[in-house]
PDB file of N, CA and C in Angstrom:
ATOM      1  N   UNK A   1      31.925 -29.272 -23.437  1.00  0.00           N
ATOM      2  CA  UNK A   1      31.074 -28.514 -24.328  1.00  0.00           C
ATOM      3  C   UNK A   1      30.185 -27.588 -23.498  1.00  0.00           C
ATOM      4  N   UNK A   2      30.364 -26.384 -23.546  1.00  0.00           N
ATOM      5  CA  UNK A   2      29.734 -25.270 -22.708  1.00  0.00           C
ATOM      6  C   UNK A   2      27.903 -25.519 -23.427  1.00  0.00           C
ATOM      7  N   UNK A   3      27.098 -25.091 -22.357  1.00  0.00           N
ATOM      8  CA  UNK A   3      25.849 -25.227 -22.410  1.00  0.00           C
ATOM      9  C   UNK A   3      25.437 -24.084 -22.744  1.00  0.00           C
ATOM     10  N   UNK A   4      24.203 -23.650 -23.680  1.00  0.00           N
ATOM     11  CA  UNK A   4      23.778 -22.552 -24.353  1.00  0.00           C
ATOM     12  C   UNK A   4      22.973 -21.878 -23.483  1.00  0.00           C
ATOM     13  N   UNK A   5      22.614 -20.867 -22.905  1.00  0.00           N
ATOM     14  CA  UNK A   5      21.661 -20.411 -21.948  1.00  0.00           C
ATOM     15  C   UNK A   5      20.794 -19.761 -23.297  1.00  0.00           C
ATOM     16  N   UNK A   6      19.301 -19.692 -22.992  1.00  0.00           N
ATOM     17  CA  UNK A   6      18.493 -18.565 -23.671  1.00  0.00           C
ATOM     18  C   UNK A   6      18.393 -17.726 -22.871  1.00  0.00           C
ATOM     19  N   UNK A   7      18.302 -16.260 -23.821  1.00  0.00           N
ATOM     20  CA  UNK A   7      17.940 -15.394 -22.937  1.00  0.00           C
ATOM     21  C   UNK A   7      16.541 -15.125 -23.330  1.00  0.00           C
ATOM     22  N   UNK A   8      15.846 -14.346 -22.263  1.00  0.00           N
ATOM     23  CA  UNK A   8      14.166 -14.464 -22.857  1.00  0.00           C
ATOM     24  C   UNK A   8      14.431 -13.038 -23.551  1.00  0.00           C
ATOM     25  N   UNK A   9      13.112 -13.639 -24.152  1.00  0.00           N
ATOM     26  CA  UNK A   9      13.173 -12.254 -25.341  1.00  0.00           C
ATOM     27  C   UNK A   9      12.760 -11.355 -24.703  1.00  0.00           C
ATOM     28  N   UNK A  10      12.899 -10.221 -25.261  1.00  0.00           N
ATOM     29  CA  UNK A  10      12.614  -9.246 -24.687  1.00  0.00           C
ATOM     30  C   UNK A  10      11.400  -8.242 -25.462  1.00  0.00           C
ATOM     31  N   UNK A  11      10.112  -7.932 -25.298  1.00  0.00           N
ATOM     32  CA  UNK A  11       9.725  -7.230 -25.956  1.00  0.00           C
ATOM     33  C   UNK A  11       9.569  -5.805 -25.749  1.00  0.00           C
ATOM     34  N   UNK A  12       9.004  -4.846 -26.620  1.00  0.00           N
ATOM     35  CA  UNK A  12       9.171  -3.588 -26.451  1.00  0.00           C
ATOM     36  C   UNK A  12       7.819  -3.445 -25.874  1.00  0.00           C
ATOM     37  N   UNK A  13       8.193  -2.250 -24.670  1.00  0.00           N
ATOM     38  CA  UNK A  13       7.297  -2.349 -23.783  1.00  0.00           C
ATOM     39  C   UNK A  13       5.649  -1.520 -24.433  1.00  0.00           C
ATOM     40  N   UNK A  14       4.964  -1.700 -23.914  1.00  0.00           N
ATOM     41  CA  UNK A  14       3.132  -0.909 -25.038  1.00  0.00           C
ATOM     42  C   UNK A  14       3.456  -0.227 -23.849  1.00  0.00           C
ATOM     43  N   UNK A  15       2.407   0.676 -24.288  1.00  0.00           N
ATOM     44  CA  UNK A  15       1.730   2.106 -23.433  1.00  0.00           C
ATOM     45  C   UNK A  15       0.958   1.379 -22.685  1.00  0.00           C
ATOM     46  N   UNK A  16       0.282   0.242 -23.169  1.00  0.00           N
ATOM     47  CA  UNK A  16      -1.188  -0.299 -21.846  1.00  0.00           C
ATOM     48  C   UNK A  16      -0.340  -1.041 -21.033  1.00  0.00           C
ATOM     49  N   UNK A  17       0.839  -1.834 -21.256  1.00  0.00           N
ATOM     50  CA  UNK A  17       1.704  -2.270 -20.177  1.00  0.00           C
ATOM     51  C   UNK A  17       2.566  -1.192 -19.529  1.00  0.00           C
ATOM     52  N   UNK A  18       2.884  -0.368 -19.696  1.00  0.00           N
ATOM     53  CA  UNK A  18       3.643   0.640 -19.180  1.00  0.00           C
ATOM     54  C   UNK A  18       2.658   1.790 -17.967  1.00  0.00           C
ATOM     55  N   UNK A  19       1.086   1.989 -18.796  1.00  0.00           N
ATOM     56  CA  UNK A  19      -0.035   2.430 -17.481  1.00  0.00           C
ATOM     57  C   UNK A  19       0.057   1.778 -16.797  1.00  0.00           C
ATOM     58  N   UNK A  20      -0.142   0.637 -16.915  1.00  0.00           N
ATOM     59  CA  UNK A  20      -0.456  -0.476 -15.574  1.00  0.00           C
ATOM     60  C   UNK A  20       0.223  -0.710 -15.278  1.00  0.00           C
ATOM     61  N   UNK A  21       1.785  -0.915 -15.452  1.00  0.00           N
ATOM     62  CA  UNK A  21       2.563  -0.946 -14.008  1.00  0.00           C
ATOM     63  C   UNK A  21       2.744   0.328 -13.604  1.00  0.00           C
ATOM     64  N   UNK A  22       2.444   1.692 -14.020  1.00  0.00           N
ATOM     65  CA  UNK A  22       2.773   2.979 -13.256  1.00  0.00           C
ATOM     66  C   UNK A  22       1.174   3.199 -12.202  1.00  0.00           C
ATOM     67  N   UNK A  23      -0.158   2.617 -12.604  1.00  0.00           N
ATOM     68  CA  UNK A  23      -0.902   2.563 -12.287  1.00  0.00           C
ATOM     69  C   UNK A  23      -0.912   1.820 -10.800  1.00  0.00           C
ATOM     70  N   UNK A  24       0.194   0.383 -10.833  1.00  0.00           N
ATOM     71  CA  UNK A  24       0.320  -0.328  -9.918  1.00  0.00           C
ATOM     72  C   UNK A  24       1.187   0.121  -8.855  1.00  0.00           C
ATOM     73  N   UNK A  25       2.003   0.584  -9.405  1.00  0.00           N
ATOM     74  CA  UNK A  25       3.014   1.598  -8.639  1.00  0.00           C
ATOM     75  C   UNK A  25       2.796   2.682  -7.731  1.00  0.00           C
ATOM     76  N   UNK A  26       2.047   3.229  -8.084  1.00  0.00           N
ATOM     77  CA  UNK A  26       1.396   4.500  -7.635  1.00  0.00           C
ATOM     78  C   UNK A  26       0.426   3.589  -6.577  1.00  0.00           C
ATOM     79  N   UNK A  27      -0.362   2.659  -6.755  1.00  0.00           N
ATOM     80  CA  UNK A  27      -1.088   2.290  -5.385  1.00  0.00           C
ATOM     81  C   UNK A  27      -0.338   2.032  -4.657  1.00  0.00           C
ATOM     82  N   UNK A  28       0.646   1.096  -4.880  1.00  0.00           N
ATOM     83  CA  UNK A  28       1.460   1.049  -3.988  1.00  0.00           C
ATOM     84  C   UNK A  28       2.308   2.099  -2.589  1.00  0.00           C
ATOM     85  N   UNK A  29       2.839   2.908  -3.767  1.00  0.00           N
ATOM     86  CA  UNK A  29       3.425   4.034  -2.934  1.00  0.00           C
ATOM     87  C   UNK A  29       2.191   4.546  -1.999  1.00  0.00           C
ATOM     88  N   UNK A  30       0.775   4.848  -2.674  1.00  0.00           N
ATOM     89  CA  UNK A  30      -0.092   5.195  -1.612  1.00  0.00           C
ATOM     90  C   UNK A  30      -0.248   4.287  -0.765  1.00  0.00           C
ATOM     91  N   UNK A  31      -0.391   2.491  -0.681  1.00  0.00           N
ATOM     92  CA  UNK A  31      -0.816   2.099   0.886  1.00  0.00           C
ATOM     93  C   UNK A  31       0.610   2.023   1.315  1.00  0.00           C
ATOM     94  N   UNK A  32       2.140   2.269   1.124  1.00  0.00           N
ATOM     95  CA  UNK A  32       3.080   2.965   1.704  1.00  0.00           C
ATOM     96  C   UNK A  32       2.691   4.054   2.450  1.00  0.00           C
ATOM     97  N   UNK A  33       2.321   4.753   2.143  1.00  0.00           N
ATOM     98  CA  UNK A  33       1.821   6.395   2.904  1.00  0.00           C
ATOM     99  C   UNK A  33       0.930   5.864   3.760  1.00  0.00           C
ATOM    100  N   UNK A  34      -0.270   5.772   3.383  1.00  0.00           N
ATOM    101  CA  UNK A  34      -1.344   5.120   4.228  1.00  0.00           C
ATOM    102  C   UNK A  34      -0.182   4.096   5.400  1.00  0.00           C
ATOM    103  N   UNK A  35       0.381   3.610   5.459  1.00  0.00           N
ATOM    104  CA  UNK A  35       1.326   2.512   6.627  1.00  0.00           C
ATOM    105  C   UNK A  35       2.160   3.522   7.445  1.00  0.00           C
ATOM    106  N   UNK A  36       2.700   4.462   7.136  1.00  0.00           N
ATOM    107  CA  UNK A  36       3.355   5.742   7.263  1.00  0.00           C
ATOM    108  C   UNK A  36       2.754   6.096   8.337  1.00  0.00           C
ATOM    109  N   UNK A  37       1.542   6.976   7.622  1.00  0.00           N
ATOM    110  CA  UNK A  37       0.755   7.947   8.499  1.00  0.00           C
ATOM    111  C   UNK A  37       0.078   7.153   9.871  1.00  0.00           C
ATOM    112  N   UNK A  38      -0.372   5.782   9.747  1.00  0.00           N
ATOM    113  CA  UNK A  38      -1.011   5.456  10.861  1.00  0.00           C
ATOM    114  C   UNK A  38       0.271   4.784  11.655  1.00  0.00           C
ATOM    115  N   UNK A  39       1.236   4.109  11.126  1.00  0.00           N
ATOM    116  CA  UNK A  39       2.491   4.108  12.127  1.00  0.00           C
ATOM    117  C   UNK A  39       2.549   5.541  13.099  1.00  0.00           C
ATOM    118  N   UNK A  40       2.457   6.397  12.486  1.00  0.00           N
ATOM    119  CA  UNK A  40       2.787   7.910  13.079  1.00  0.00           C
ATOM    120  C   UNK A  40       1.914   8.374  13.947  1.00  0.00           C
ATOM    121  N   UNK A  41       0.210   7.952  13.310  1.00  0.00           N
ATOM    122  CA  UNK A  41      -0.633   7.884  14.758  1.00  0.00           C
ATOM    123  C   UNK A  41      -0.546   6.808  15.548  1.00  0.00           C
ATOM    124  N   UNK A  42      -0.208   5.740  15.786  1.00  0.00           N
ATOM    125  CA  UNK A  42      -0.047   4.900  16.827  1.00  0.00           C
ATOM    126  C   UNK A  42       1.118   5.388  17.482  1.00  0.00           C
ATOM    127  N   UNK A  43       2.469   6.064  17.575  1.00  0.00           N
ATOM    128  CA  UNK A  43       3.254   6.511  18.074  1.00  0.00           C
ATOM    129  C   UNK A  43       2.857   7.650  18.591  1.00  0.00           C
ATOM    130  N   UNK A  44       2.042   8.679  17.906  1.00  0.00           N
ATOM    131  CA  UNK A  44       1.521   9.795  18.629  1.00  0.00           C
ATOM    132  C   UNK A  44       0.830   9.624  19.986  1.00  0.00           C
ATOM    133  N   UNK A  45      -0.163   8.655  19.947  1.00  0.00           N
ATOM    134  CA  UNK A  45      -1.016   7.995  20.582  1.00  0.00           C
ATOM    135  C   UNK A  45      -0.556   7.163  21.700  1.00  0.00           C
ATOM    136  N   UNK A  46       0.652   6.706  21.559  1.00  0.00           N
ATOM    137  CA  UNK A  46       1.318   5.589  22.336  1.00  0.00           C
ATOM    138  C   UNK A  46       1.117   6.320  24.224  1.00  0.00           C
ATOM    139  N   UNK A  47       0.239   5.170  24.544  1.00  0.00           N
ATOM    140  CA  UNK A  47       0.055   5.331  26.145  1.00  0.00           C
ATOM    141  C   UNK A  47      -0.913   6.468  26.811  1.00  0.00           C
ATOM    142  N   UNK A  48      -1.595   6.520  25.728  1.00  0.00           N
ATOM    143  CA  UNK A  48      -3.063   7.571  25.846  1.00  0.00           C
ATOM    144  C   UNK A  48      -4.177   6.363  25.801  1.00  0.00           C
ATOM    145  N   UNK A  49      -5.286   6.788  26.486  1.00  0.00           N
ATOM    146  CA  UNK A  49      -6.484   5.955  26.701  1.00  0.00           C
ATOM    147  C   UNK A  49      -7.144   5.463  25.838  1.00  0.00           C
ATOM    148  N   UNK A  50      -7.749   4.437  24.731  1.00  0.00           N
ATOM    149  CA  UNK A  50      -8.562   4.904  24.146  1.00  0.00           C
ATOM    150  C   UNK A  50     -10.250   5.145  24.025  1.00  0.00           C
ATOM    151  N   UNK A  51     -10.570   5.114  23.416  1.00  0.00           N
ATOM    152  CA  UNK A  51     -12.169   5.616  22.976  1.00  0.00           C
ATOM    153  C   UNK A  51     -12.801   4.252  23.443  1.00  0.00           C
ATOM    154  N   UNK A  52     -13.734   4.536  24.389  1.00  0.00           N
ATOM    155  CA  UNK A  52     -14.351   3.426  24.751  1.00  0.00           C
ATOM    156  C   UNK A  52     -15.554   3.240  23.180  1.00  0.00           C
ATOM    157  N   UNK A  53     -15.736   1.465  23.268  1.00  0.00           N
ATOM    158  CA  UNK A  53     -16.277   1.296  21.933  1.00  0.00           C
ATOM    159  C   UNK A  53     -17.800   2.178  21.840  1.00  0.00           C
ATOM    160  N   UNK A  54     -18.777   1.688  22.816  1.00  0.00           N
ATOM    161  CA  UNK A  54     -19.619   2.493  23.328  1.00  0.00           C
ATOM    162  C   UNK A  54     -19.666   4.165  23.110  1.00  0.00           C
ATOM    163  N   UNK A  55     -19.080   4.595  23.204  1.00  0.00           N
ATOM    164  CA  UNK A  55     -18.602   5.970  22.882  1.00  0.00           C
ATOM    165  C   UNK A  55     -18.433   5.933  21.955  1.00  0.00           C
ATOM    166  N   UNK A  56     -17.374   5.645  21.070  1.00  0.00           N
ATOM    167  CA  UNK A  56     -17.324   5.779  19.327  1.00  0.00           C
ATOM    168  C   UNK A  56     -18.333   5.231  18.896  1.00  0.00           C
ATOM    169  N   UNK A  57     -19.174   4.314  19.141  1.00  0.00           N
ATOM    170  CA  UNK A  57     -20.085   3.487  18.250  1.00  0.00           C
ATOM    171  C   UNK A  57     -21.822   5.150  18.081  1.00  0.00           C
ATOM    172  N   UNK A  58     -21.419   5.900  19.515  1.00  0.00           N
ATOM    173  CA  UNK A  58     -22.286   6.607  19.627  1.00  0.00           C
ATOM    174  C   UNK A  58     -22.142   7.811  18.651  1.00  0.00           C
ATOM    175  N   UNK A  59     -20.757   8.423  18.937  1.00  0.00           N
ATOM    176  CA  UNK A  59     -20.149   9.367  18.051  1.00  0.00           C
ATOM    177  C   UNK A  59     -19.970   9.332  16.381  1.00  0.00           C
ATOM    178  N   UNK A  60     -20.080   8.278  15.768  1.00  0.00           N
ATOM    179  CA  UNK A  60     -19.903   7.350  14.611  1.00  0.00           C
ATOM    180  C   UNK A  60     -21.680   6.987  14.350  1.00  0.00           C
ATOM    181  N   UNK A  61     -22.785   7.029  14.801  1.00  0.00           N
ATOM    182  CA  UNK A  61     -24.145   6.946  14.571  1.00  0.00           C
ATOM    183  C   UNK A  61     -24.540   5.656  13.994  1.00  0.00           C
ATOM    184  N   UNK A  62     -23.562   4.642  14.679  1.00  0.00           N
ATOM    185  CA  UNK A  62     -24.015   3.068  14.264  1.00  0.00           C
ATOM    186  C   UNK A  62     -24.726   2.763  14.663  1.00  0.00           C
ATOM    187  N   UNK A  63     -25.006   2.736  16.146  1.00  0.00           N
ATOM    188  CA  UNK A  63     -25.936   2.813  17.026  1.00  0.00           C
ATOM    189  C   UNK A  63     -26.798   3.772  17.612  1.00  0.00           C
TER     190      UNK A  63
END
C-alpha cells in the first residue's frame, strides 16, 4: 500500500511578503558588493606597508 505524501500548501504570495524578501535580497546582494570591493582592496594592497595605528588614529581625530 503506497504511502500518501502531503504536499504543503501553498499560499499566494502578499505584497508585504514579496517587499521583504526583495528588501532582503537586495541587502544581501549589497554586503556581496561590499565583500567584492574590499576583496579587491586587499589584493590591490597585497605587500604594501600599512598605516601605522598611531598615524591613522592621528589622521582619523580619535586621538
Amino acid at each position: 500500500m503506497p504511502t500518501a505524501t502531503k504536499r504543503p500548501v501553498r499560499t499566494k504570495p502578499s505584497l508585504h511578503r514579496l517587499s521583504a524578501e526583495v528588501a532582503r535580497l537586495r541587502a544581501r546582494v549589497e554586503d556581496l558588493e561590499d565583500l567584492r570591493d574590499l576583496n579587491a582592496a586587499v589584493a590591490r594592497n597585497a605587500g604594501k606597508p600599512g598605516t601605522p595605528w598611531a598615524q591613522a588614529r592621528k589622521e582619523l581625530k580619535l586621538a
